[in-house]
Protein backbone atom coordinates (compact mmCIF):
# COMPACT_ATOMS: atom_id res chain seq x y z
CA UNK A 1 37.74 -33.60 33.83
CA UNK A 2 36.46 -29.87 34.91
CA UNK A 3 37.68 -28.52 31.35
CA UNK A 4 36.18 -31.10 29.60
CA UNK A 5 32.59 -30.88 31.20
CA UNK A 6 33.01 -27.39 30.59
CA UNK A 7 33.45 -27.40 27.21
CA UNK A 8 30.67 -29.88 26.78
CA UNK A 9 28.51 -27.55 28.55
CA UNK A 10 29.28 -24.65 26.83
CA UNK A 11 28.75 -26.69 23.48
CA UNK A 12 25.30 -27.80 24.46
CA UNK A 13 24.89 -23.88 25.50
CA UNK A 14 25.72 -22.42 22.46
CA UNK A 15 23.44 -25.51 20.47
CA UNK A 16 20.72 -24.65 22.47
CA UNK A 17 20.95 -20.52 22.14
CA UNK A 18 21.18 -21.03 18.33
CA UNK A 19 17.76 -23.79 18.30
CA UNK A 20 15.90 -20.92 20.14
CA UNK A 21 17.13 -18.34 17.84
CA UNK A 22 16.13 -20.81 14.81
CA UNK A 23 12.94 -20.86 16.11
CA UNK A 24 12.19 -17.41 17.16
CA UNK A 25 13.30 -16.69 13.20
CA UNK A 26 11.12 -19.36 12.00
CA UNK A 27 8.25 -17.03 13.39
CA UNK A 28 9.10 -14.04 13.40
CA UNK A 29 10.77 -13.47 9.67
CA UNK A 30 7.57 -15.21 7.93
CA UNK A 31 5.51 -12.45 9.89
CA UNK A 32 7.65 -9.33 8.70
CA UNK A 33 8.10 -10.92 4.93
CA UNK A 34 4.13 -10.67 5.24
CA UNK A 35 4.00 -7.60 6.45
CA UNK A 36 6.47 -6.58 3.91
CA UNK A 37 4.03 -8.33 1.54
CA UNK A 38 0.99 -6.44 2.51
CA UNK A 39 2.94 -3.19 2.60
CA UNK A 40 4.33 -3.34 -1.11
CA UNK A 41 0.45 -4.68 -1.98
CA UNK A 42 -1.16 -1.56 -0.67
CA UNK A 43 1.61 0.70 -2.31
CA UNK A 44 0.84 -0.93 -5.97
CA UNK A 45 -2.80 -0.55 -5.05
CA UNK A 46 -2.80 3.20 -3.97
CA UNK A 47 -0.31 3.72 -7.11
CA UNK A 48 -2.35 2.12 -9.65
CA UNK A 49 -5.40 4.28 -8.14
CA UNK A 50 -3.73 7.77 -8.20
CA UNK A 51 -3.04 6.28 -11.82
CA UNK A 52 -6.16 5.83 -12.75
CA UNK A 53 -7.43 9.05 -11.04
CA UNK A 54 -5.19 11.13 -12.91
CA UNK A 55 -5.23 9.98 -16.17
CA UNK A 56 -9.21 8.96 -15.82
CA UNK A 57 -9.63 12.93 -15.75
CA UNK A 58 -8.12 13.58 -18.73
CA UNK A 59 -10.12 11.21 -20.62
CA UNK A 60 -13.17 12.12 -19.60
CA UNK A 61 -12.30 15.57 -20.73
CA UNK A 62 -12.30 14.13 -24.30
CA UNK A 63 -15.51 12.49 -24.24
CA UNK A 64 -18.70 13.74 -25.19
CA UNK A 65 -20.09 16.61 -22.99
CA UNK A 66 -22.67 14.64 -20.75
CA UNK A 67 -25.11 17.68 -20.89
CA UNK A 68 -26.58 20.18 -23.43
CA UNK A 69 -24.41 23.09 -24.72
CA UNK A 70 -27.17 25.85 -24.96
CA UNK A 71 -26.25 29.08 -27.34
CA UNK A 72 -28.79 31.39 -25.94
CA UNK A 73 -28.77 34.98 -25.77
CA UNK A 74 -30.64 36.93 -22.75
CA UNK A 75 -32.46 40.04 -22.99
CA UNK A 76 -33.24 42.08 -19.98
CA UNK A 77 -37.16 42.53 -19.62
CA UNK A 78 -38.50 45.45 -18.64
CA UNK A 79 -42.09 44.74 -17.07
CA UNK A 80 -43.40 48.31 -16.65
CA UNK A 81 -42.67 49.21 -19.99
CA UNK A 82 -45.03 46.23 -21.59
């Protein structure tokens, strides 16, 4: 009778370590797969920035100049001699 209580209790031990384990996985992988989530999101993000950053630059460089290009030639003036 000793074995068989035993056996029952260590069944009902071993169904009730595995329920707790269920639900300590029920919260805790949804909260890493989200941080996993956020982590890849923020690595695309920065990626597609540096991206843009580094092949923005190289377009701008073939657009039109934004200012004037001024040809001018200086002369150095002499005001004692005028």
């Amino acid at each position: 009778m000793h074995r068989i209580l035993s056996g029952i209790f260590m069944f009902l031990l071993a169904g009730l370590i595995f329920t707790v384990f269920l639900y300590v996985a029920s919260i805790v992988i949804p909260i890493v797969l989200l941080i996993c989530l956020v982590g890849w999101g923020w690595l695309k993000y920065k990626q597609g920035k540096s991206v843009k950053l580094m092949f923005g630059q190289k377009h701008s460089h073939r657009a039109a100049p934004k200012g004037e290009i001024i040809d001018a030639e200086y002369e150095i003036i002499d005001d004692d001699n005028r």
